[in-house]
Protein backbone atom coordinates (compact mmCIF):
# COMPACT_ATOMS: atom_id res chain seq x y z
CA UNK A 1 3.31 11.94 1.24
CA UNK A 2 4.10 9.72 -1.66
CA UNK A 3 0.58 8.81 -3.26
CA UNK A 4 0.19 5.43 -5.70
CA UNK A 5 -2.85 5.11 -7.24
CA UNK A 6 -3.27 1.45 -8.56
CA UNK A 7 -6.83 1.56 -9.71
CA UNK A 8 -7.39 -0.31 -13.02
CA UNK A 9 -4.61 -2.39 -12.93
CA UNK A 10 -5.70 -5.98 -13.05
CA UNK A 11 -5.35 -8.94 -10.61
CA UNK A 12 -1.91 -8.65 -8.72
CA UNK A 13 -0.30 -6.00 -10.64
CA UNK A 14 -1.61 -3.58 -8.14
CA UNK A 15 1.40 -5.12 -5.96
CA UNK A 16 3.93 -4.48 -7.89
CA UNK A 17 3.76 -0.65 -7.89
CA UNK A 18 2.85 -0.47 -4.61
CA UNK A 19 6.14 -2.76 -3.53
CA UNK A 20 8.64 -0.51 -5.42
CA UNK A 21 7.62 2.83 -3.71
CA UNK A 22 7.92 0.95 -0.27
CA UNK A 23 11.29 -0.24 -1.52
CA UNK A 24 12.59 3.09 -2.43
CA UNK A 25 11.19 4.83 -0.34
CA UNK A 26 13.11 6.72 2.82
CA UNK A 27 12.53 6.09 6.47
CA UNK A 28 10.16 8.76 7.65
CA UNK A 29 8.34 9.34 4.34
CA UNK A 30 4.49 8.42 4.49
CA UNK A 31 2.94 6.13 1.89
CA UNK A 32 -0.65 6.33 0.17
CA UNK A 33 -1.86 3.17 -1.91
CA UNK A 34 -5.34 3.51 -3.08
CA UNK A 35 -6.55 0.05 -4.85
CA UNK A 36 -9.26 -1.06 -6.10
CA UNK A 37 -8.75 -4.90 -5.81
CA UNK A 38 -9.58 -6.76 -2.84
CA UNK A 39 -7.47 -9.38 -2.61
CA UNK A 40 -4.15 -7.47 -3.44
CA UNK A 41 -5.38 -5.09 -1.06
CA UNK A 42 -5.82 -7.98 1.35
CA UNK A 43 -2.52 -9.44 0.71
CA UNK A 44 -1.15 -5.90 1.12
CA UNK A 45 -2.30 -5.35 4.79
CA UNK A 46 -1.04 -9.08 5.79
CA UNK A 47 2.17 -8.19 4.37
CA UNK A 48 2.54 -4.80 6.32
CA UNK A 49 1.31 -6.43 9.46
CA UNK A 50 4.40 -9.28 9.10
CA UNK A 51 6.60 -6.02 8.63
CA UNK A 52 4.96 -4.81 12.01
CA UNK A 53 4.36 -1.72 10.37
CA UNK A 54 1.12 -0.20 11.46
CA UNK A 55 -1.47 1.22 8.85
CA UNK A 56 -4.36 3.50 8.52
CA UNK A 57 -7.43 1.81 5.99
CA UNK A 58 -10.02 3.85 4.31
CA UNK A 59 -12.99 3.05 2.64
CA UNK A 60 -14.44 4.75 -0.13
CA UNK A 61 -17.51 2.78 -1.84
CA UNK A 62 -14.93 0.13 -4.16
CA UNK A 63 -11.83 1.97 -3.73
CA UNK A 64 -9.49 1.03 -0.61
CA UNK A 65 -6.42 3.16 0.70
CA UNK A 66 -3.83 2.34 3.21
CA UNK A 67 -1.93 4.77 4.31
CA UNK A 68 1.40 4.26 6.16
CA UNK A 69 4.96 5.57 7.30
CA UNK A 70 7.59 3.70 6.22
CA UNK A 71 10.35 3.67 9.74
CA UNK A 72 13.42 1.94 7.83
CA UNK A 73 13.97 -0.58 4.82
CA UNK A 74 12.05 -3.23 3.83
């Protein structure tokens, strides 16, 4: 499992990290993002759901995680 952890970063940098590991990573290979910000988590769920690419959430007081397995390229 390849883990991000994007808590701190400001406004919608949180993306950007997040994005690149989806990018590179291989089909198969399972994906943790844990955020802190609501809206780029928001706006990271929509995004996966237009991808069709189903998603786990977890709540954990004001962090957020999705976690997901990436089945070819984005």
């Amino acid at each position: 499992m390849i883990t991000v952890d994007t808590c701190g970063i400001t406004a919608y940098s949180p993306l950007i990290p997040a994005i690149r590991v989806m990018c590179t990573a291989s089909p198969g290979e399972t994906i943790e993002i844990i955020m802190n910000h609501a809206d780029a988590f928001q706006d990271l769920k929509e995004y996966l759901s237009e991808q069709g690419i189903g998603f786990r959430e977890i709540y954990d007081g004001e962090q957020m995680t999705l976690q997901f397995t990436i089945n070819g390229k984005l």
